[in-house]
C-alpha atoms as a PDB file:
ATOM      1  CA  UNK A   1     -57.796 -36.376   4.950  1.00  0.00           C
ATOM      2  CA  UNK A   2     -59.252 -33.195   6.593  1.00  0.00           C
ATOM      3  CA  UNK A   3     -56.960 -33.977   9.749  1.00  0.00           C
ATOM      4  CA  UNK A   4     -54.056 -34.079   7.708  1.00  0.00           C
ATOM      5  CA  UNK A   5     -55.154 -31.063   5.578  1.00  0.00           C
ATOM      6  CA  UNK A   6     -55.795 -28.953   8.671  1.00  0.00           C
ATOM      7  CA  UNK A   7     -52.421 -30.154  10.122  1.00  0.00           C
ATOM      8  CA  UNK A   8     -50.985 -29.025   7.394  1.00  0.00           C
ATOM      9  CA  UNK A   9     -52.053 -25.767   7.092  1.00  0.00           C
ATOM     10  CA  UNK A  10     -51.452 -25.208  10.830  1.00  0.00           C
ATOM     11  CA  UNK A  11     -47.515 -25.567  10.433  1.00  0.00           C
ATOM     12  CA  UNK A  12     -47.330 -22.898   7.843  1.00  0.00           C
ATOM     13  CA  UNK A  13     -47.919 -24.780   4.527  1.00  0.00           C
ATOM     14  CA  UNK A  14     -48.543 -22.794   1.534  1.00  0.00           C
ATOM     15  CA  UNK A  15     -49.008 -25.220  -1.343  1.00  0.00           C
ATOM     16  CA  UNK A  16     -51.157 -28.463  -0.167  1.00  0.00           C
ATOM     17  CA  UNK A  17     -50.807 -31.574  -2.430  1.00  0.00           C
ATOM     18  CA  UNK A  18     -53.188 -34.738  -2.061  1.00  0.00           C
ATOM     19  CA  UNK A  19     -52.968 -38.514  -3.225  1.00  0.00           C
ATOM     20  CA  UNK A  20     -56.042 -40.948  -2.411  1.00  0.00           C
ATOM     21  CA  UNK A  21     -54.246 -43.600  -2.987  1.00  0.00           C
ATOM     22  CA  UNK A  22     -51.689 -46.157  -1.666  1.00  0.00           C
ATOM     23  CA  UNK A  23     -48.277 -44.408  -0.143  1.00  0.00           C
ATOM     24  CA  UNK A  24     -47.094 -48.150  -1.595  1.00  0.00           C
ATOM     25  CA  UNK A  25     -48.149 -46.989  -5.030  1.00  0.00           C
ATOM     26  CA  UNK A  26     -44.935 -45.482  -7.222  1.00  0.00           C
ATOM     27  CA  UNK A  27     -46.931 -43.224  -9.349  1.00  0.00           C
ATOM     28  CA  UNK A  28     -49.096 -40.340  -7.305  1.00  0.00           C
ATOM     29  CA  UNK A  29     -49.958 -37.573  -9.165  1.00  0.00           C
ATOM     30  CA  UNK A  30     -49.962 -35.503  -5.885  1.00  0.00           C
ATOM     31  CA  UNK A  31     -46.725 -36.453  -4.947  1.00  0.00           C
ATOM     32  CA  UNK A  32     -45.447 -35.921  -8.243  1.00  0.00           C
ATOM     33  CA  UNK A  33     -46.518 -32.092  -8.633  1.00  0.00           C
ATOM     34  CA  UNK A  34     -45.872 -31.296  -5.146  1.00  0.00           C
ATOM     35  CA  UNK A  35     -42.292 -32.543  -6.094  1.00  0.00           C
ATOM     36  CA  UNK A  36     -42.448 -30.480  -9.670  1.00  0.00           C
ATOM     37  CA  UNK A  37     -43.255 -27.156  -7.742  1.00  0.00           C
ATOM     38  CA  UNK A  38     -40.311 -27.279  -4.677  1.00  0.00           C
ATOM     39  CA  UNK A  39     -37.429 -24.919  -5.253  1.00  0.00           C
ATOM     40  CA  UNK A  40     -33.930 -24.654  -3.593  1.00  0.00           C
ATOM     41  CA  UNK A  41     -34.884 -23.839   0.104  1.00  0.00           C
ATOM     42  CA  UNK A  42     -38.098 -25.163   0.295  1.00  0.00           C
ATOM     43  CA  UNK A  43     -39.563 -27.268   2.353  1.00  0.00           C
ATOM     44  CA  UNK A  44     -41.333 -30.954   1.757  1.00  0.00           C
ATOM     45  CA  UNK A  45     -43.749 -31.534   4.739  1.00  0.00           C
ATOM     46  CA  UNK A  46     -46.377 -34.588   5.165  1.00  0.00           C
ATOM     47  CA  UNK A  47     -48.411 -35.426   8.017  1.00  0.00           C
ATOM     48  CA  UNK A  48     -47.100 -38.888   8.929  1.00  0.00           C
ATOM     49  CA  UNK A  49     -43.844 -40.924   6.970  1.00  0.00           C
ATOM     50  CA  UNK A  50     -45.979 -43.240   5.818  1.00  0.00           C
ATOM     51  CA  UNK A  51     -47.672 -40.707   3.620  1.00  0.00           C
ATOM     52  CA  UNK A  52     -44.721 -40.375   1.885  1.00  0.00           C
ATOM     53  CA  UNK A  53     -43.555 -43.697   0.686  1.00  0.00           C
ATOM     54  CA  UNK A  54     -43.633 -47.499   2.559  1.00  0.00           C
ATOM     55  CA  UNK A  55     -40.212 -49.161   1.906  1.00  0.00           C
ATOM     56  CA  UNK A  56     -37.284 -47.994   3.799  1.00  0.00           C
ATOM     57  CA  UNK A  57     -35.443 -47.292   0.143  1.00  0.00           C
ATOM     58  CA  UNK A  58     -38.070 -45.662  -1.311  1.00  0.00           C
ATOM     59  CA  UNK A  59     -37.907 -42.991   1.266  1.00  0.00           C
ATOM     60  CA  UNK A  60     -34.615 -42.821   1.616  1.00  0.00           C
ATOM     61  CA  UNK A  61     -33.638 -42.289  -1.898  1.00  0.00           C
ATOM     62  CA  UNK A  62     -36.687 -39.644  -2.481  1.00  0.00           C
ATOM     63  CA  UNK A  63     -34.998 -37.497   1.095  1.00  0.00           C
ATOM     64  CA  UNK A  64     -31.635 -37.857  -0.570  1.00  0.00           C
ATOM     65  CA  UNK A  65     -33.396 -36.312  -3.531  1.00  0.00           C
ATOM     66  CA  UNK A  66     -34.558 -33.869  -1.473  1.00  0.00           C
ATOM     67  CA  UNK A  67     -31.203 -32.989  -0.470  1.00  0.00           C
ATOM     68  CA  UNK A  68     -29.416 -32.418  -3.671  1.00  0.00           C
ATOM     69  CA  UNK A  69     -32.000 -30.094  -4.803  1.00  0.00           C
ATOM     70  CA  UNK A  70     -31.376 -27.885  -1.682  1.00  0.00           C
ATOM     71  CA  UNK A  71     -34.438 -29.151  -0.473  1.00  0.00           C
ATOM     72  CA  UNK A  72     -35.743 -30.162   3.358  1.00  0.00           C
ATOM     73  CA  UNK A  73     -38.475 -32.402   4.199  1.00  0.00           C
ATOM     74  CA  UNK A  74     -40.511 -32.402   7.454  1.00  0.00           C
ATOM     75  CA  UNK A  75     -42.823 -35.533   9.012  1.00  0.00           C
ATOM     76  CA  UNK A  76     -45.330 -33.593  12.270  1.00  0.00           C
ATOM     77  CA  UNK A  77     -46.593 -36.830  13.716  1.00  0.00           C
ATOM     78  CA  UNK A  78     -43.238 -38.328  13.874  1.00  0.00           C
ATOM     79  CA  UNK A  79     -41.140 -34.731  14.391  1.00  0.00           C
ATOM     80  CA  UNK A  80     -38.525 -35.360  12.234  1.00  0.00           C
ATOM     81  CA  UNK A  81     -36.786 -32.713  10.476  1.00  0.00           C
ATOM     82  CA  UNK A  82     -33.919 -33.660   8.150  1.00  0.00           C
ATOM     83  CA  UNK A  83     -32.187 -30.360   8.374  1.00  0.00           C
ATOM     84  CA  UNK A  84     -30.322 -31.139  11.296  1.00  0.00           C
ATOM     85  CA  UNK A  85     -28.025 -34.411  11.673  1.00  0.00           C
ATOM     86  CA  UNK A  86     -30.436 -35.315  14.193  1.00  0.00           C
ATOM     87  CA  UNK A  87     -33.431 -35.580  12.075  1.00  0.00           C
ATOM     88  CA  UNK A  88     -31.541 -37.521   9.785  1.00  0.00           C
ATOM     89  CA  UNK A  89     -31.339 -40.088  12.048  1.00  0.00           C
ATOM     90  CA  UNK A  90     -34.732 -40.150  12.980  1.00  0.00           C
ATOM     91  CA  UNK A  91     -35.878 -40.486   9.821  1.00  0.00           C
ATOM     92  CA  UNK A  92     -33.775 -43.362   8.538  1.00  0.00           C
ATOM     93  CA  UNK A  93     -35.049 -45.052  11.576  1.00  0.00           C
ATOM     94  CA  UNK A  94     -38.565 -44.596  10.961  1.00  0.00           C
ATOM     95  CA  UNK A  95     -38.320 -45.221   7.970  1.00  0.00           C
ATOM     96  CA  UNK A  96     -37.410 -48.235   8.636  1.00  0.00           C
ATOM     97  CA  UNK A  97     -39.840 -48.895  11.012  1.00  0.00           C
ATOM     98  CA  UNK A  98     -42.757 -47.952   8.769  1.00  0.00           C
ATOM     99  CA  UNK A  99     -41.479 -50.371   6.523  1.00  0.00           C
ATOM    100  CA  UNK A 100     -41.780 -52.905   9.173  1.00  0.00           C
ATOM    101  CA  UNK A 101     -45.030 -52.064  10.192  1.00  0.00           C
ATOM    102  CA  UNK A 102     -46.232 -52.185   6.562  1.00  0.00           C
ATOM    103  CA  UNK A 103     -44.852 -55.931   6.167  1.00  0.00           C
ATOM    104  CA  UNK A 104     -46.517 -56.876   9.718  1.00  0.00           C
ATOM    105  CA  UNK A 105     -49.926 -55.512   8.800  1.00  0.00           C
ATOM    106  CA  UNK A 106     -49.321 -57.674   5.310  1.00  0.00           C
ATOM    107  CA  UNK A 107     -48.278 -60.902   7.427  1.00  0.00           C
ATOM    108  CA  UNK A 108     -51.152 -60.584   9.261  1.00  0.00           C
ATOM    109  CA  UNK A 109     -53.657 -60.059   6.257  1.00  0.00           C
ATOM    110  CA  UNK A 110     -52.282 -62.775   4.933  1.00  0.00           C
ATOM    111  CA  UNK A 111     -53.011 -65.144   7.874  1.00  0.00           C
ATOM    112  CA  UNK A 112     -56.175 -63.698   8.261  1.00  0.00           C
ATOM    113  CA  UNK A 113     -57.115 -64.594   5.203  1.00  0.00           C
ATOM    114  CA  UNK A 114     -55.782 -68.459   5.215  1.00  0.00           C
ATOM    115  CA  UNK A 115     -57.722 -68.852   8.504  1.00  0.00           C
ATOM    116  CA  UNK A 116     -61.010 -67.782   6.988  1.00  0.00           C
ATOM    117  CA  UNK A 117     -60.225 -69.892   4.167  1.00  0.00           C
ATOM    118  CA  UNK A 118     -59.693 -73.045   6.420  1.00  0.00           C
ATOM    119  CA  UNK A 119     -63.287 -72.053   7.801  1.00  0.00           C
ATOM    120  CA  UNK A 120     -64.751 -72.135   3.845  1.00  0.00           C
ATOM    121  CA  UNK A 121     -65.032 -68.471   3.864  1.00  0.00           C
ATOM    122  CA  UNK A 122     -63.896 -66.690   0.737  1.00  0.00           C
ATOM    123  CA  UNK A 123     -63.193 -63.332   1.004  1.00  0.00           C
ATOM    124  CA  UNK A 124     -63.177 -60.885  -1.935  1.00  0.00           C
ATOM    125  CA  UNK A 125     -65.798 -58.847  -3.980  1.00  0.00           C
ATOM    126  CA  UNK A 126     -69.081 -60.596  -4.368  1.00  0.00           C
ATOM    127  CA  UNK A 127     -70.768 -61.457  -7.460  1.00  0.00           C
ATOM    128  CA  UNK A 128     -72.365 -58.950  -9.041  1.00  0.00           C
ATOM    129  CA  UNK A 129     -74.743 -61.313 -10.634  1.00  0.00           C
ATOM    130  CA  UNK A 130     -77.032 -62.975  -8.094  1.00  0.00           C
ATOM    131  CA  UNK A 131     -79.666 -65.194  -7.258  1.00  0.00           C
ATOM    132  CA  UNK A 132     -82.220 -65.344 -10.031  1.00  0.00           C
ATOM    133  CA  UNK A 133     -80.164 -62.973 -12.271  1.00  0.00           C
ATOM    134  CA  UNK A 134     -77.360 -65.211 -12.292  1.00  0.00           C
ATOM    135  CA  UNK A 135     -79.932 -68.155 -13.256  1.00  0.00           C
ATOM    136  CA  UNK A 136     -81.283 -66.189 -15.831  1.00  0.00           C
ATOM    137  CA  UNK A 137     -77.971 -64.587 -17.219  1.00  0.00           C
ATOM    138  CA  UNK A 138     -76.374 -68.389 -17.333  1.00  0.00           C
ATOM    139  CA  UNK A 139     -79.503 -70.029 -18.939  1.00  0.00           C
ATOM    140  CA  UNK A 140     -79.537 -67.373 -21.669  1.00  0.00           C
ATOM    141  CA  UNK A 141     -75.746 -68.019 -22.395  1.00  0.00           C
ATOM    142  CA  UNK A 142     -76.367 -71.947 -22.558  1.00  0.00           C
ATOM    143  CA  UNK A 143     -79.049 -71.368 -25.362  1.00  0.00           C
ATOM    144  CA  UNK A 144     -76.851 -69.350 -27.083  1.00  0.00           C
ATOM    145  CA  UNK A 145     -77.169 -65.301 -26.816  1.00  0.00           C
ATOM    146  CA  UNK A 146     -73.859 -63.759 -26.585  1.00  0.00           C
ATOM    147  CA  UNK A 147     -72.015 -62.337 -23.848  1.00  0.00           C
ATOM    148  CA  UNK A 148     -72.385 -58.717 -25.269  1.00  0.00           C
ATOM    149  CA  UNK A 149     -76.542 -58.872 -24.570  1.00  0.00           C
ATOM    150  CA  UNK A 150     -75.670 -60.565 -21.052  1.00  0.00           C
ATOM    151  CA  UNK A 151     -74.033 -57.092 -20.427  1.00  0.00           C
ATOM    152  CA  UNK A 152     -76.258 -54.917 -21.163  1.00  0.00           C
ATOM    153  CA  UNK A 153     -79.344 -56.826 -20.036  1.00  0.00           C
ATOM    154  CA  UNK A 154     -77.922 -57.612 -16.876  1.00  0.00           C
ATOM    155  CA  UNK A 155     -75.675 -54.048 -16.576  1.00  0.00           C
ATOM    156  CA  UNK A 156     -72.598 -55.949 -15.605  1.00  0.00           C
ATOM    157  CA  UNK A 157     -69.087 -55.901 -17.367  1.00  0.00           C
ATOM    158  CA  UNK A 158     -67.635 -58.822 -19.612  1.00  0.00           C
ATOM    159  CA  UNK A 159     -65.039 -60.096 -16.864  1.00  0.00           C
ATOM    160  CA  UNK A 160     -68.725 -60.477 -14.546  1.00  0.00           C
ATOM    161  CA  UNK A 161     -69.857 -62.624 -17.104  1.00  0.00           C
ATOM    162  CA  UNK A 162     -66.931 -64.687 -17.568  1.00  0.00           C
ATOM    163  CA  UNK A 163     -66.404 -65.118 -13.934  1.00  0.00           C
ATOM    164  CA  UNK A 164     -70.346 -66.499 -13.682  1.00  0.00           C
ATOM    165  CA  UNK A 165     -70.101 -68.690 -16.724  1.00  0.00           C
ATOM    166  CA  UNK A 166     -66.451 -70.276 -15.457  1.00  0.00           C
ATOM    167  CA  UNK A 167     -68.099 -71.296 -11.734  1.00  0.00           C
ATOM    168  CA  UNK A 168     -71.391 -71.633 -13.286  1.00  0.00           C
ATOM    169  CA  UNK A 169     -69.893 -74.988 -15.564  1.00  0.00           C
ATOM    170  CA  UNK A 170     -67.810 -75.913 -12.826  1.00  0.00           C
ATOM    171  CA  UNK A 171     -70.563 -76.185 -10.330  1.00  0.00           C
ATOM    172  CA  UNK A 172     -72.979 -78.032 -13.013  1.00  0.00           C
ATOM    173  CA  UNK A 173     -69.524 -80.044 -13.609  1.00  0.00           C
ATOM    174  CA  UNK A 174     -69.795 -80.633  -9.606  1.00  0.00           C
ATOM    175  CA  UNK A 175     -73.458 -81.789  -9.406  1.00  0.00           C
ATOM    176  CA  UNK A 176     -73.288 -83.947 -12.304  1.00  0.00           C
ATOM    177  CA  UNK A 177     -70.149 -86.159 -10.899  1.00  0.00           C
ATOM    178  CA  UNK A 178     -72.177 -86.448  -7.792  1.00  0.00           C
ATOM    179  CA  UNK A 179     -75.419 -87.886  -9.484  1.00  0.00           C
ATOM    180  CA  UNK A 180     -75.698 -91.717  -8.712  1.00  0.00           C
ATOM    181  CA  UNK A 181     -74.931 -93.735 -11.915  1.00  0.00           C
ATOM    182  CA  UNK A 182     -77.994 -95.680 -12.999  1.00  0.00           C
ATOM    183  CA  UNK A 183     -77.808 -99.411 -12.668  1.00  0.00           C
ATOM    184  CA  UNK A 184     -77.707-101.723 -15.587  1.00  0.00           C
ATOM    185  CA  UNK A 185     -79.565-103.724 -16.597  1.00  0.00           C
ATOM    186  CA  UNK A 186     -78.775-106.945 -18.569  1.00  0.00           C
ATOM    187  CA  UNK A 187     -81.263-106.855 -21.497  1.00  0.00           C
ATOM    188  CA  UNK A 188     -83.221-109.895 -22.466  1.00  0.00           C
ATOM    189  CA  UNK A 189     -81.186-111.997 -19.771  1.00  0.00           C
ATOM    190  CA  UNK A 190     -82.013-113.447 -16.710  1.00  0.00           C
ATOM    191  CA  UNK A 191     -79.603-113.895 -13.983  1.00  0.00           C
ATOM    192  CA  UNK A 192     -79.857-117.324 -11.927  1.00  0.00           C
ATOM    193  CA  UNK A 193     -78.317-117.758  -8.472  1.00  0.00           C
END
């Protein structure tokens, strides 16, 4: 962020607005008040397009916007400026090209992901509930206490303790279909061959 702040400030910006989150997301407060305080004349700069929005459209209609509110809009890393046909141009084409990079870097999350997967990784957040904890937490659910003292014993939220106690009867489910069945017996009988 302090690159793009100083960057920023370097072309001549007065007002700086931030967002810490996605440029995918549709509601940034940053965005949103930086857009509530341009006037006729001004001028919206970012650091990079991508900072701006993700999808070709998305751009697109927020320069267009721009433009019927007297309004120019800037990109310094990819030196497009929309008041001149030129710029335009260049910025419906990287626009478009951001949006292509966004869906490539998706692709290959995606079979990133499935190849882990196919190696028995799972990815995502671990549990927060481990080891003996998780023993403890499950054992005290099976003889009864409710989930509300599993939270704040343990200092984890209800979805935690949901999560636990799903796989937690599924893997008990697990171990007891691969217990060998004990053999029978015929009682009182006695089997000739």
């Amino acid at each position: 962020m302090d690159l793009q702040l100083d960057a920023l400030k370097q072309a001549g910006c007065e007002l700086l607005f931030t967002d810490t989150i996605s440029g995918a997301k549709a509601e940034r407060p940053g965005l949103k008040d930086a857009l509530s305080h341009l006037r006729r004349d001004d001028t919206l700069v970012v650091w990079k397009l991508d900072r701006l929005g993700r999808t070709t459209k998305g751009l697109i209609d927020l320069v267009e916007l721009l433009k019927e509110r007297g309004i120019g809009f800037k990109s310094l890393q990819d030196n497009i400026d929309t008041s001149t046909p030129m710029g335009q141009f260049f910025f419906v084409v990287f626009s478009a090209i951001a949006e292509l990079e966004r869906s490539m870097i998706r692709e290959r999350s995606k079979a990133g992901l499935a190849a882990a997967r196919a190696r028995g990784r799972k990815g995502g957040r671990p549990f927060a509930l481990k080891g003996q904890d998780r023993v403890d937490a499950m054992l005290l659910i099976e003889n009864g206490r409710p989930t509300q003292y599993i939270m704040e014993k343990f200092k984890v939220s209800r979805s935690t303790v949901n999560r636990n106690w799903k796989q937690w009867k599924s893997e008990k489910e697990l171990s007891a279909d691969k217990k060998p069945k004990p053999k029978r017996e015929a009682a009182g009988e006695e089997i000739r061959a």
